[in-house]
PDB file of N, CA and C in Angstrom:
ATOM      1  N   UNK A   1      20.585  44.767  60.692  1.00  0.00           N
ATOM      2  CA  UNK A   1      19.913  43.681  60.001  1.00  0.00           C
ATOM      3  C   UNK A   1      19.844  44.025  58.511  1.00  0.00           C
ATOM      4  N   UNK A   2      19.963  43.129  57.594  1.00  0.00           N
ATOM      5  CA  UNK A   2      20.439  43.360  56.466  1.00  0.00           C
ATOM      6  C   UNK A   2      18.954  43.625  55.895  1.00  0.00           C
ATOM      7  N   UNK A   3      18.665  44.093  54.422  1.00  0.00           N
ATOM      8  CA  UNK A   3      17.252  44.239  53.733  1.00  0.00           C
ATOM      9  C   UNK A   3      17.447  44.174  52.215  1.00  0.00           C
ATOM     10  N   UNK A   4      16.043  44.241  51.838  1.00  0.00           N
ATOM     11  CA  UNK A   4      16.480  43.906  50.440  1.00  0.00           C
ATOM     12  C   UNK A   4      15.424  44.677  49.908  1.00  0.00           C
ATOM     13  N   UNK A   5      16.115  44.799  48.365  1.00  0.00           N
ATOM     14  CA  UNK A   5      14.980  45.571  47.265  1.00  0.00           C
ATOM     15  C   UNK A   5      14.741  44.071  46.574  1.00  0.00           C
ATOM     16  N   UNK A   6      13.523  43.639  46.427  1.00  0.00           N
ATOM     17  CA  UNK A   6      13.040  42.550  45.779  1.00  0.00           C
ATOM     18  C   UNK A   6      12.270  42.691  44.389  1.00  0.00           C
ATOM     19  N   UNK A   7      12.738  42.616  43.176  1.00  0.00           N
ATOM     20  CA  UNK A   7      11.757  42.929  42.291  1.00  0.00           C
ATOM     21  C   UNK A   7      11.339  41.478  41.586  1.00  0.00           C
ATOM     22  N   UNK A   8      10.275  41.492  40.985  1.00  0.00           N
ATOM     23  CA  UNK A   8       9.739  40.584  40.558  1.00  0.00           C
ATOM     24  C   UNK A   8       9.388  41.230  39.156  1.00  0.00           C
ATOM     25  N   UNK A   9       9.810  41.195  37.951  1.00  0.00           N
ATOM     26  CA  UNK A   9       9.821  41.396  36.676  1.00  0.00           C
ATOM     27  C   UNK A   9       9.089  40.684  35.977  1.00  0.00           C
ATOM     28  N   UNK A  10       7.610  40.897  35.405  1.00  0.00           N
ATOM     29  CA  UNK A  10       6.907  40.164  34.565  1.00  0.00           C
ATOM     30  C   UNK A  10       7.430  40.275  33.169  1.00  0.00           C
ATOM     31  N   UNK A  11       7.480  41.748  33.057  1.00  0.00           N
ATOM     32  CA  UNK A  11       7.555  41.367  31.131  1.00  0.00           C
ATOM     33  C   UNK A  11       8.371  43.215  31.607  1.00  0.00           C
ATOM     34  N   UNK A  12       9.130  42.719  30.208  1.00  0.00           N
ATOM     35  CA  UNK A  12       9.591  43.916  29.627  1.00  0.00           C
ATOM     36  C   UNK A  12      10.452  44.489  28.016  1.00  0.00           C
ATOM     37  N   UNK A  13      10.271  45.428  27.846  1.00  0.00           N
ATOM     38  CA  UNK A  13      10.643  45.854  26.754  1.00  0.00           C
ATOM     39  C   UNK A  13      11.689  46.365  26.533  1.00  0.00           C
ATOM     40  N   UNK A  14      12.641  45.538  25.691  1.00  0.00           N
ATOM     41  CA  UNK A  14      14.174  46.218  25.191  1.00  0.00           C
ATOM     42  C   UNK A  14      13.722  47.764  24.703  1.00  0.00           C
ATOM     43  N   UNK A  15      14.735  48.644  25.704  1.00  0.00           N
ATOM     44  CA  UNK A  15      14.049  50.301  24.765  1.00  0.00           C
ATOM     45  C   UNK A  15      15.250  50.935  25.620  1.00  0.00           C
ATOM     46  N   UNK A  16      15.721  52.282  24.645  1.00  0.00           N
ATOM     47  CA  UNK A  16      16.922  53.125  25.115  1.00  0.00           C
ATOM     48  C   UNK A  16      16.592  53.396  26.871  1.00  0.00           C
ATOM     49  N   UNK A  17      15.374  53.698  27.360  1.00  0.00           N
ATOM     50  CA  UNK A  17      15.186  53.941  28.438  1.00  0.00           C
ATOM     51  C   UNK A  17      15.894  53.199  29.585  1.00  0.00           C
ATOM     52  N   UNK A  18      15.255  51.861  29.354  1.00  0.00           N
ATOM     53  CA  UNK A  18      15.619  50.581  29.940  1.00  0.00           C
ATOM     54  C   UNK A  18      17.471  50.326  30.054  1.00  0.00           C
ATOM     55  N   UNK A  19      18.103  50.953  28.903  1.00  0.00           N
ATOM     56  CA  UNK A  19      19.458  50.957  29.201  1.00  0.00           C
ATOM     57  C   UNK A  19      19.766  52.055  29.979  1.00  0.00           C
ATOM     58  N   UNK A  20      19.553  53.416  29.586  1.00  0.00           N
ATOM     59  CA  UNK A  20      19.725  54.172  30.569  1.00  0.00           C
ATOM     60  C   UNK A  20      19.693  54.204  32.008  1.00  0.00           C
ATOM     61  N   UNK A  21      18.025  53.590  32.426  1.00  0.00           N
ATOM     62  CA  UNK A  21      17.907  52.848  33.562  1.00  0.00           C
ATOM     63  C   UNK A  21      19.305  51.730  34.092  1.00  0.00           C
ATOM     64  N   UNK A  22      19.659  51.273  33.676  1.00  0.00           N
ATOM     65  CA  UNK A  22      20.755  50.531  33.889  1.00  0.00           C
ATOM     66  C   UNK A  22      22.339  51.366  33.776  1.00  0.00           C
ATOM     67  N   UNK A  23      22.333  52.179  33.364  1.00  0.00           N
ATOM     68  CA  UNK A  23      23.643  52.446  33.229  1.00  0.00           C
ATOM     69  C   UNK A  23      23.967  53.563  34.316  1.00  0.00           C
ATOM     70  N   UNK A  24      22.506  53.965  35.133  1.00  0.00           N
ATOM     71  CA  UNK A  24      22.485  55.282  36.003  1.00  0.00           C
ATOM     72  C   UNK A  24      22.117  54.394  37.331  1.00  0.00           C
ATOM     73  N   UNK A  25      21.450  53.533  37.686  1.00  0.00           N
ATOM     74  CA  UNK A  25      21.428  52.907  38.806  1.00  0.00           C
ATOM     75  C   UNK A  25      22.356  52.701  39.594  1.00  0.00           C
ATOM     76  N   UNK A  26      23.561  52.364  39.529  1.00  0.00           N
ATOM     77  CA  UNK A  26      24.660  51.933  40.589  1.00  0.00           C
ATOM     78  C   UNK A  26      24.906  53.079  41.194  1.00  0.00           C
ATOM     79  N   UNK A  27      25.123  54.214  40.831  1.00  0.00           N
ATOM     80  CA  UNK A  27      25.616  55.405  40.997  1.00  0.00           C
ATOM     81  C   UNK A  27      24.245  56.177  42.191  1.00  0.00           C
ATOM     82  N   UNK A  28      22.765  55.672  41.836  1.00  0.00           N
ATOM     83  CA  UNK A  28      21.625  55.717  43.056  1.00  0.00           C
ATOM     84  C   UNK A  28      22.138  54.647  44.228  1.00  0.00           C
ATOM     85  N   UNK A  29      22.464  53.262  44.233  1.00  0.00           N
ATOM     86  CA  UNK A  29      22.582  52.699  45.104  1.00  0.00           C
ATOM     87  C   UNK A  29      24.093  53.215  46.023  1.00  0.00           C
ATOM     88  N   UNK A  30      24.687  53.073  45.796  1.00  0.00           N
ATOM     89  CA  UNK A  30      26.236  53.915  46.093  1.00  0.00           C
ATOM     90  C   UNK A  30      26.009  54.532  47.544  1.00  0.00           C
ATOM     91  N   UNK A  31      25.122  55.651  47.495  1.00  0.00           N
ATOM     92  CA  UNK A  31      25.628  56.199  48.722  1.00  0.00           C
ATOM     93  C   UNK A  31      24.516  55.416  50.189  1.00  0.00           C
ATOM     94  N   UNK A  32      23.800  54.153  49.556  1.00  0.00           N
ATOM     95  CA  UNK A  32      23.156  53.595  50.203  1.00  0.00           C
ATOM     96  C   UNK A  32      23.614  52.347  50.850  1.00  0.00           C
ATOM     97  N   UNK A  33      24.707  52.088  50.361  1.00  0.00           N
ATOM     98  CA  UNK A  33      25.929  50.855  50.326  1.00  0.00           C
ATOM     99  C   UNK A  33      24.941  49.946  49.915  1.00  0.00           C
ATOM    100  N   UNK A  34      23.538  49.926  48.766  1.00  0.00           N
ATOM    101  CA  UNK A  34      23.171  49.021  48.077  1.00  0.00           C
ATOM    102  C   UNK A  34      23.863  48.245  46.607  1.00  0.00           C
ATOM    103  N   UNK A  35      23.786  46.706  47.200  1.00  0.00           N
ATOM    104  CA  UNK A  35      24.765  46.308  45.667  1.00  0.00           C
ATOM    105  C   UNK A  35      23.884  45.797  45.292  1.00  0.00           C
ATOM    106  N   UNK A  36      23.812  44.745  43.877  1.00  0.00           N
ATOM    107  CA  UNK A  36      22.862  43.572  43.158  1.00  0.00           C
ATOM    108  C   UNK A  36      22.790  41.938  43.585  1.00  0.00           C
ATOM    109  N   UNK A  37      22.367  41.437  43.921  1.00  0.00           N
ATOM    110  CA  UNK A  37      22.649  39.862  44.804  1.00  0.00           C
ATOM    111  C   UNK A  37      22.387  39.520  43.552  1.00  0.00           C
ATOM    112  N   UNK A  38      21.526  39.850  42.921  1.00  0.00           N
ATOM    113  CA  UNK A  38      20.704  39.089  41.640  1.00  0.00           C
ATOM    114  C   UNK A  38      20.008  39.623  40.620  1.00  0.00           C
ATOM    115  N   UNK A  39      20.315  39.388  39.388  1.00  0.00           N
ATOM    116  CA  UNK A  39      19.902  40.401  38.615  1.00  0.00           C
ATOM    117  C   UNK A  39      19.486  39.706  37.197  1.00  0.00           C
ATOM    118  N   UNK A  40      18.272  39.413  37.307  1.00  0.00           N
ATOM    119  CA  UNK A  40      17.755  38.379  35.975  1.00  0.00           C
ATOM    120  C   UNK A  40      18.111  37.716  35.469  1.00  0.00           C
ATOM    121  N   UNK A  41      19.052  36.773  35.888  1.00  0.00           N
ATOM    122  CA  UNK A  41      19.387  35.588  34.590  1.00  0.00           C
ATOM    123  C   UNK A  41      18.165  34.556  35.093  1.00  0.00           C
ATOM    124  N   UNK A  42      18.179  33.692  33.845  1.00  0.00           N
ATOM    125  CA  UNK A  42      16.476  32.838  34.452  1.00  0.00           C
ATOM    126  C   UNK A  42      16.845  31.856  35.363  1.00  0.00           C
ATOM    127  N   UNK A  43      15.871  31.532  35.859  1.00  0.00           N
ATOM    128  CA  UNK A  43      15.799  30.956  37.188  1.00  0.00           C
ATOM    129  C   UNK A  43      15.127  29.641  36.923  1.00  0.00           C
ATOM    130  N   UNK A  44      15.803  28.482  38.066  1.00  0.00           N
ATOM    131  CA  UNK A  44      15.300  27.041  37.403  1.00  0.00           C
ATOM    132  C   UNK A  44      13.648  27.132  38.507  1.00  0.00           C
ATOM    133  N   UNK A  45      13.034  26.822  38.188  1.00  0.00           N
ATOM    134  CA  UNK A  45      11.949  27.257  38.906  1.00  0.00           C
ATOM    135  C   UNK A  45      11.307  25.517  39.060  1.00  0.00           C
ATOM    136  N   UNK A  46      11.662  25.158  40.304  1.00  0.00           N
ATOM    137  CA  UNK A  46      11.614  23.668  40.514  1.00  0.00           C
ATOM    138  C   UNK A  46       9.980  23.334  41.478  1.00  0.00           C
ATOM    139  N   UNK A  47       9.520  24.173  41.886  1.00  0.00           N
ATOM    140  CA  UNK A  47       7.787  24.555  42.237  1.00  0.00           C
ATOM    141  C   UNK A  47       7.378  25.323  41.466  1.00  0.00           C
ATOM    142  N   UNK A  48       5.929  24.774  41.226  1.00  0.00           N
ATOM    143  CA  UNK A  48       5.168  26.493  40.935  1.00  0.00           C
ATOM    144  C   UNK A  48       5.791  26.879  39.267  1.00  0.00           C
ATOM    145  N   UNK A  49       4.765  27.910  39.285  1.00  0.00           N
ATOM    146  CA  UNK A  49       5.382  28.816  38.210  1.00  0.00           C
ATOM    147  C   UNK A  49       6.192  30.543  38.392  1.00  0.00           C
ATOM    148  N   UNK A  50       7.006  30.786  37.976  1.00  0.00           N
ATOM    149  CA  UNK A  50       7.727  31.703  37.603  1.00  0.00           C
ATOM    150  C   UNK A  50       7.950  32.903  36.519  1.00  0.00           C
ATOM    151  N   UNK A  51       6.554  33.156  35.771  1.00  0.00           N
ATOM    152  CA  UNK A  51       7.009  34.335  34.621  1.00  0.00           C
ATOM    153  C   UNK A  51       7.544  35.451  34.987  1.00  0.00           C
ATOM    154  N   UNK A  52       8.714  35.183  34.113  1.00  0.00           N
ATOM    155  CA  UNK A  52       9.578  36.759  34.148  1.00  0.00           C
ATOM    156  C   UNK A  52      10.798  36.366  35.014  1.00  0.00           C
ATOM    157  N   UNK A  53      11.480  37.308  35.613  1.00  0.00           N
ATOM    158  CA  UNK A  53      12.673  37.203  36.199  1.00  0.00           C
ATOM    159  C   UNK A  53      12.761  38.363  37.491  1.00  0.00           C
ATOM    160  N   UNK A  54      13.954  38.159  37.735  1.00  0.00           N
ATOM    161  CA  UNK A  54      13.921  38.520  39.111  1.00  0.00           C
ATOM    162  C   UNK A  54      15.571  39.555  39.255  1.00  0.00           C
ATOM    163  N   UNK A  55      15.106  40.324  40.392  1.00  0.00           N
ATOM    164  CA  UNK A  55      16.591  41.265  40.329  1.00  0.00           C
ATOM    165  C   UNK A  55      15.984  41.295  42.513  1.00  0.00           C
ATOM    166  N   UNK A  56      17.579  41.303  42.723  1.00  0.00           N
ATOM    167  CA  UNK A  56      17.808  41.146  44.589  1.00  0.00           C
ATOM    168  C   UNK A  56      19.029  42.422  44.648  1.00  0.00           C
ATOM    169  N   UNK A  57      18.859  43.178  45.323  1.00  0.00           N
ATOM    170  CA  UNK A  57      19.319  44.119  45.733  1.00  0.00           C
ATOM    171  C   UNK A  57      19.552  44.397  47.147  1.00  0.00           C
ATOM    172  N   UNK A  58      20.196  44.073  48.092  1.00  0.00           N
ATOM    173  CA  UNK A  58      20.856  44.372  49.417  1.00  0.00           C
ATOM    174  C   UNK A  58      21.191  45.535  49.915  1.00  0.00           C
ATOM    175  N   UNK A  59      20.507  45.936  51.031  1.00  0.00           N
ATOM    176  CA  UNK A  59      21.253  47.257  51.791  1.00  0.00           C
ATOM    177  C   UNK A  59      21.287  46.611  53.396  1.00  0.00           C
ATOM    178  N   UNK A  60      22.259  47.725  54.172  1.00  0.00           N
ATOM    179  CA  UNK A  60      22.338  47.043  55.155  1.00  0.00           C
ATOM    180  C   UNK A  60      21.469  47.299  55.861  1.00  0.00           C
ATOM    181  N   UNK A  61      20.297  48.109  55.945  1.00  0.00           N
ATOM    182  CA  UNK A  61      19.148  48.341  56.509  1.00  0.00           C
ATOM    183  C   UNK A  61      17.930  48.328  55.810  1.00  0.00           C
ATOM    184  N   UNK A  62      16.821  48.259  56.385  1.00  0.00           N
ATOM    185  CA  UNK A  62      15.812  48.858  55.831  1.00  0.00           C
ATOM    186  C   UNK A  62      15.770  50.200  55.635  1.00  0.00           C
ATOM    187  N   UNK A  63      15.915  50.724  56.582  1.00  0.00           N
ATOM    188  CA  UNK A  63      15.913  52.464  56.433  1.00  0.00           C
ATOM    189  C   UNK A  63      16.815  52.833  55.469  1.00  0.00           C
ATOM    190  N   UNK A  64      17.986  51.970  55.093  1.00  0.00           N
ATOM    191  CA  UNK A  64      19.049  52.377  53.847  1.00  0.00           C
ATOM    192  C   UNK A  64      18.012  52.155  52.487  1.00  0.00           C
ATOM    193  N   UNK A  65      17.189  51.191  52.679  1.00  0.00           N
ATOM    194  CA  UNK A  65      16.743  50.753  51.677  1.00  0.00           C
ATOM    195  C   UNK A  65      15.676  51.870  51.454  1.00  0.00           C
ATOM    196  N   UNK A  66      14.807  51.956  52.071  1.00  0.00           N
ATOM    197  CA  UNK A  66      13.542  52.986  51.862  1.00  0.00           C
ATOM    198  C   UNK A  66      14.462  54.577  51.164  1.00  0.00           C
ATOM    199  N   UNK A  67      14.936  55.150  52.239  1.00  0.00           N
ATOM    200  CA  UNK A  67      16.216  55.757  51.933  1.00  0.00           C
ATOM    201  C   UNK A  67      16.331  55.851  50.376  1.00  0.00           C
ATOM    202  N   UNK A  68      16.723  54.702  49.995  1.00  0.00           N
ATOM    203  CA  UNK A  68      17.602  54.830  48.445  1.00  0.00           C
ATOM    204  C   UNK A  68      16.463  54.884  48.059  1.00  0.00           C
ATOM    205  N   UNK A  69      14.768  53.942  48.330  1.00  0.00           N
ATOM    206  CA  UNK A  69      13.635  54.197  47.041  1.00  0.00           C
ATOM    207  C   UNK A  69      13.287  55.853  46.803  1.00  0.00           C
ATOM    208  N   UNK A  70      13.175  56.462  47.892  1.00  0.00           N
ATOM    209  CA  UNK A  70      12.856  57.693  47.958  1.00  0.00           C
ATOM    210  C   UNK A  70      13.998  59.103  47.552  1.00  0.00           C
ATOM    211  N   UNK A  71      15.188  58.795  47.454  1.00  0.00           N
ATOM    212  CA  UNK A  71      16.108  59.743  47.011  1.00  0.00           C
ATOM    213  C   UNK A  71      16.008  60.394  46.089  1.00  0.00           C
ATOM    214  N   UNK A  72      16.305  61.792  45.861  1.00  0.00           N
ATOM    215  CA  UNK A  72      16.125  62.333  44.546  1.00  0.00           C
ATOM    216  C   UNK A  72      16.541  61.778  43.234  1.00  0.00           C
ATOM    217  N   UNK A  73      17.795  61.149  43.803  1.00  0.00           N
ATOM    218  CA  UNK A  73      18.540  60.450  42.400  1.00  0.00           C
ATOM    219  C   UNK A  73      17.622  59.305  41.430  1.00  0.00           C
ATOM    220  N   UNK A  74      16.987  58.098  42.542  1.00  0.00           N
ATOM    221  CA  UNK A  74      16.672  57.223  42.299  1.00  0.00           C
ATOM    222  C   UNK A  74      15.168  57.937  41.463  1.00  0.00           C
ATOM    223  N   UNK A  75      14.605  58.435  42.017  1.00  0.00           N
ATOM    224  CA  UNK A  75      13.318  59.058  41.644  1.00  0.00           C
ATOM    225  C   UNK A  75      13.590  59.709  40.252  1.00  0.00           C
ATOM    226  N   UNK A  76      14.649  60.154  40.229  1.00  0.00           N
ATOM    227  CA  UNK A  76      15.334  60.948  38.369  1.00  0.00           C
ATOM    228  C   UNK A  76      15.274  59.896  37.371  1.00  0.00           C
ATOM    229  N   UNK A  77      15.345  58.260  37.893  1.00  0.00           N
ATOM    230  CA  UNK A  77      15.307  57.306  36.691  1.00  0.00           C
ATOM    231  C   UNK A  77      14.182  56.694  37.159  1.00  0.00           C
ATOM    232  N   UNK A  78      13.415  56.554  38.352  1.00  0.00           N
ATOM    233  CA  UNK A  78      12.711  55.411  38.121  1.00  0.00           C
ATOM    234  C   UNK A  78      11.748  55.208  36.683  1.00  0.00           C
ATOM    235  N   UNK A  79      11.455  56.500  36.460  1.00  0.00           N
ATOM    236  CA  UNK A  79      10.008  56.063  35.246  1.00  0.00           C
ATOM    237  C   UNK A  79      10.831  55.705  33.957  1.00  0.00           C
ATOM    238  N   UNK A  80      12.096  55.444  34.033  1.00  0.00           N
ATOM    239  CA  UNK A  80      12.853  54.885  32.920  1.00  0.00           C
ATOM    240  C   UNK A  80      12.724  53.322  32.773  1.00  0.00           C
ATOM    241  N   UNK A  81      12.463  52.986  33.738  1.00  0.00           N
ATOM    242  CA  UNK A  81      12.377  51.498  34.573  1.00  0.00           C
ATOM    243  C   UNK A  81      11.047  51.651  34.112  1.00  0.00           C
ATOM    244  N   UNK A  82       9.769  52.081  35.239  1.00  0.00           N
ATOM    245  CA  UNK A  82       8.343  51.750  35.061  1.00  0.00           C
ATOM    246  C   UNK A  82       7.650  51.684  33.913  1.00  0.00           C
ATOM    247  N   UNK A  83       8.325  52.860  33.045  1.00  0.00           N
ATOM    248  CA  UNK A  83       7.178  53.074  31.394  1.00  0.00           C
ATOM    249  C   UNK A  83       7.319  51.756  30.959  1.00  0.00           C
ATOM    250  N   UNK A  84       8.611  51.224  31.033  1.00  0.00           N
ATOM    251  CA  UNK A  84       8.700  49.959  29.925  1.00  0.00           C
ATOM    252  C   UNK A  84       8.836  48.330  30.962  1.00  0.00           C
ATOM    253  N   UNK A  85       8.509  48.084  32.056  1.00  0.00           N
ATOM    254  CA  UNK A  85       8.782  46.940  32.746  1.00  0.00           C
ATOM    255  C   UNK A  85       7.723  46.845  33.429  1.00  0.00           C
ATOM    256  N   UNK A  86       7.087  45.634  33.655  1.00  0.00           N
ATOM    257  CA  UNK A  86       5.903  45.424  34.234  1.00  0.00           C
ATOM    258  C   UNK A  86       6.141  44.072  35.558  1.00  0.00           C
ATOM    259  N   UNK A  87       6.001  44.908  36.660  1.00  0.00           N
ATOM    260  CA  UNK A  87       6.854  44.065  37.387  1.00  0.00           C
ATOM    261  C   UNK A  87       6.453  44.764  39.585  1.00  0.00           C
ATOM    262  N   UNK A  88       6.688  44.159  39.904  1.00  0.00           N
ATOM    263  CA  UNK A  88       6.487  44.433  41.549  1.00  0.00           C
ATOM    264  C   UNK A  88       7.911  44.632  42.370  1.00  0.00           C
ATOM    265  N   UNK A  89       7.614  45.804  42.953  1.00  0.00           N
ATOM    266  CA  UNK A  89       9.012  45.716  43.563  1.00  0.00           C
ATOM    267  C   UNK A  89       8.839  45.494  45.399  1.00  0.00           C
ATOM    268  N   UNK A  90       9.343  44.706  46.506  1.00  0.00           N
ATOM    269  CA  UNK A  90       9.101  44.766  47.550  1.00  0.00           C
ATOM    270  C   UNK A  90      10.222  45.431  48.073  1.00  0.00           C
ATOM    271  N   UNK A  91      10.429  45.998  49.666  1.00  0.00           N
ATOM    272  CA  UNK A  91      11.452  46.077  49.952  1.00  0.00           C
ATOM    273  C   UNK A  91      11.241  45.406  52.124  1.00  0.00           C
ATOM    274  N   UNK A  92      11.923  44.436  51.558  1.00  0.00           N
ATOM    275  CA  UNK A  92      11.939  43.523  53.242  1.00  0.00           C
ATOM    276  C   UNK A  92      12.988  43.021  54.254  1.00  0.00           C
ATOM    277  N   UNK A  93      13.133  43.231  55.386  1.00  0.00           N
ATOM    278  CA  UNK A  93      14.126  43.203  56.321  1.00  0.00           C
ATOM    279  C   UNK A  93      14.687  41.553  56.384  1.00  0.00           C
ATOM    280  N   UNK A  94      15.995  41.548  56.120  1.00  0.00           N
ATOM    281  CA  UNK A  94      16.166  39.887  56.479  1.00  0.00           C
ATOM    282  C   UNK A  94      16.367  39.188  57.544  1.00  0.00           C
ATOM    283  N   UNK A  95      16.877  38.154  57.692  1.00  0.00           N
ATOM    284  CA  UNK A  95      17.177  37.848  58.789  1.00  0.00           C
ATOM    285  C   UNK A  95      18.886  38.150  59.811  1.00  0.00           C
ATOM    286  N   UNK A  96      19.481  38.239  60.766  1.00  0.00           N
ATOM    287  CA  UNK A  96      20.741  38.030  60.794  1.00  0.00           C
ATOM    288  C   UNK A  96      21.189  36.870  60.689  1.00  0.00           C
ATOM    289  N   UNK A  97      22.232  36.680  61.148  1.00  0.00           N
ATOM    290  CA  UNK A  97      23.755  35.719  60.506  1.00  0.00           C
ATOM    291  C   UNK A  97      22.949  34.312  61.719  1.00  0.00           C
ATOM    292  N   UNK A  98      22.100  34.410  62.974  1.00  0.00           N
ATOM    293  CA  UNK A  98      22.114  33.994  64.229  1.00  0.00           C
ATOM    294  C   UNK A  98      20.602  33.539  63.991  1.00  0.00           C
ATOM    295  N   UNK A  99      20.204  33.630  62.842  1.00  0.00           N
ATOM    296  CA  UNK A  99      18.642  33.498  62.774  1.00  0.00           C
ATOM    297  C   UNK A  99      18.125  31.696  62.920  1.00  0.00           C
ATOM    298  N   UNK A 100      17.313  31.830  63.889  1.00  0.00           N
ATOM    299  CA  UNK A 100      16.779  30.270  64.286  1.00  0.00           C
ATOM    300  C   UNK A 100      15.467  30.284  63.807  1.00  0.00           C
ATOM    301  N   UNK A 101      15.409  29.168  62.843  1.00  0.00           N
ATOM    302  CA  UNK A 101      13.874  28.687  62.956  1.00  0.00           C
ATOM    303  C   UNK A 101      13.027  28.382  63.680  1.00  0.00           C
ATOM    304  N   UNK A 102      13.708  27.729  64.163  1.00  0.00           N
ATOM    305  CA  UNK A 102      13.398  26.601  65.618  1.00  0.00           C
ATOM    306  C   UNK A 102      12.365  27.819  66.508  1.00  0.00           C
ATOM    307  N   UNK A 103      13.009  29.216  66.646  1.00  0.00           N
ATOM    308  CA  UNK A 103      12.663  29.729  67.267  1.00  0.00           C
ATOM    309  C   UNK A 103      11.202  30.735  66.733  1.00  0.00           C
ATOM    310  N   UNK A 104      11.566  30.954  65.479  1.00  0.00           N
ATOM    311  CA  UNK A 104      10.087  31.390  64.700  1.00  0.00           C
ATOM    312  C   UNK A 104       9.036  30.394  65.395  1.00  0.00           C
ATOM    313  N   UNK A 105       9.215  28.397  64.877  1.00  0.00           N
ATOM    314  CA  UNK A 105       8.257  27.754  65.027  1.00  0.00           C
ATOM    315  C   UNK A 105       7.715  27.860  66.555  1.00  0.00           C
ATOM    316  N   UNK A 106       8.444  28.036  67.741  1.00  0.00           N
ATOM    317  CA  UNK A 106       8.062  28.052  69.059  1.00  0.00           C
ATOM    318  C   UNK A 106       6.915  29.731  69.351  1.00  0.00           C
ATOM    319  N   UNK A 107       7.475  30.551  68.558  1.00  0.00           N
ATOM    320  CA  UNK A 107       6.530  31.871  68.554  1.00  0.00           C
ATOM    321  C   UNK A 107       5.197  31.817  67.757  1.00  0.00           C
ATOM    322  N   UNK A 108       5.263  30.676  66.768  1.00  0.00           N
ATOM    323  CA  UNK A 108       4.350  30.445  65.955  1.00  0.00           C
ATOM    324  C   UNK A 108       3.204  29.522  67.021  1.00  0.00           C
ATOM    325  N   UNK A 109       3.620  28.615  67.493  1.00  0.00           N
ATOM    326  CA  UNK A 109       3.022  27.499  68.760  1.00  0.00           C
ATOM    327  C   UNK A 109       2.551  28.043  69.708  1.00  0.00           C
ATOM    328  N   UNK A 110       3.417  29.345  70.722  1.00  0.00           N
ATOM    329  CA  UNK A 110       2.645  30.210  71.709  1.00  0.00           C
ATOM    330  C   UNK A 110       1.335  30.972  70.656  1.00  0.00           C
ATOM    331  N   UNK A 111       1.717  31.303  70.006  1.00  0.00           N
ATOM    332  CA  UNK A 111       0.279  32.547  69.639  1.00  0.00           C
ATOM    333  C   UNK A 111      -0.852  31.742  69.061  1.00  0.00           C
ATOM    334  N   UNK A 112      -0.580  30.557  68.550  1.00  0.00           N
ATOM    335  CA  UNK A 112      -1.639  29.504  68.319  1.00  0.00           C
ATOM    336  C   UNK A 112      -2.103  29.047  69.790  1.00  0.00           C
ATOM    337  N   UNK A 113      -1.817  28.863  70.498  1.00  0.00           N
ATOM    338  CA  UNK A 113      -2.234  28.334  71.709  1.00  0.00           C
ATOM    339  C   UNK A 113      -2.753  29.552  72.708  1.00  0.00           C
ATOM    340  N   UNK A 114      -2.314  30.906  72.465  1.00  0.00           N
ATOM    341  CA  UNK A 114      -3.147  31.335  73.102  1.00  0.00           C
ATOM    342  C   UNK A 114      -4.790  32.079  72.668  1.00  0.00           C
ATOM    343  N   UNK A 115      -4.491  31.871  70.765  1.00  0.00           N
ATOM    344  CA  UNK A 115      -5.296  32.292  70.204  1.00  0.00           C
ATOM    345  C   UNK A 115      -6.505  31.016  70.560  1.00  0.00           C
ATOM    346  N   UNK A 116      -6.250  30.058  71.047  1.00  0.00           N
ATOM    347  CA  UNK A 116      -6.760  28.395  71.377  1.00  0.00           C
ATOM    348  C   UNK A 116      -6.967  27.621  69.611  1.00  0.00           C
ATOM    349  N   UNK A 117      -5.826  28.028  69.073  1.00  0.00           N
ATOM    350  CA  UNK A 117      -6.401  27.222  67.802  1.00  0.00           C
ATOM    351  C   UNK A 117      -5.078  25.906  67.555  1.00  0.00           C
ATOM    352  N   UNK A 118      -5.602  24.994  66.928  1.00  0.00           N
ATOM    353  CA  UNK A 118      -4.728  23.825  66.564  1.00  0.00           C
ATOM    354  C   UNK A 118      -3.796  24.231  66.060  1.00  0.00           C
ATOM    355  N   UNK A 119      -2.152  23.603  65.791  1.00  0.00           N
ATOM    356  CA  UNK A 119      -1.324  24.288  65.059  1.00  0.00           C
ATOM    357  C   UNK A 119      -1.057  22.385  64.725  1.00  0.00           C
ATOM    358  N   UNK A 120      -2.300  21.589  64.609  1.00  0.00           N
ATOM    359  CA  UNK A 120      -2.437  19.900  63.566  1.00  0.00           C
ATOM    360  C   UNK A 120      -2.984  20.232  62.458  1.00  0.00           C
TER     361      UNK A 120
END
């Protein structure tokens, strides 16, 4: 099942760090077979509000993913990233290729009904 590094980027500061951070990252994701899905360009934000930007990062596991947060490598740049970016990072399992809604909403309907609460 595929996973993701999710960051959510409030604000940040152009600074040598911040490039460095960037120019040493691929080379952390690599042996995690993590690539970039998405990587800050702005976003049309058609609900809601949105400050800041966003970066999507894919591994094919979670455990690849945790994996890469915790590696020595990744840990050598992160505070290159943190000193200067103010921002949340998640890391969450997706769905597969076979994924039904249909079937979330029916698991959602049993546990309401046995919890005895309305799902009107």
């Amino acid at each position: 099942m595929p996973a993701y590094g999710f960051a959510h980027l409030r604000s940040r500061r152009n600074h040598s760090d911040v490039i460095e951070y960037l120019e040493r990252i691929q080379a952390t994701l690599d042996p995690f077979a993590g690539r970039f899905v998405i990587h800050g360009p702005p976003a049309e934000v058609i609900e809601g509000r949105w400050p800041g930007s966003m970066v999507l990062i894919e591994f094919p596991s979670l455990a690849e993913a945790r994996a890469w947060y915790g590696s020595p490598a990744y840990r050598a740049i992160l505070r290159l990233r943190t000193d200067h970016i103010e921002g949340d990072l998640l890391l969450i399992e997706g769905v597969g290729p076979n994924y039904d809604p249909a079937e979330r909403a029916r698991k959602l309907q049993a546990e309401a009904g046995r919890a005895g609460q309305s799902t009107s």
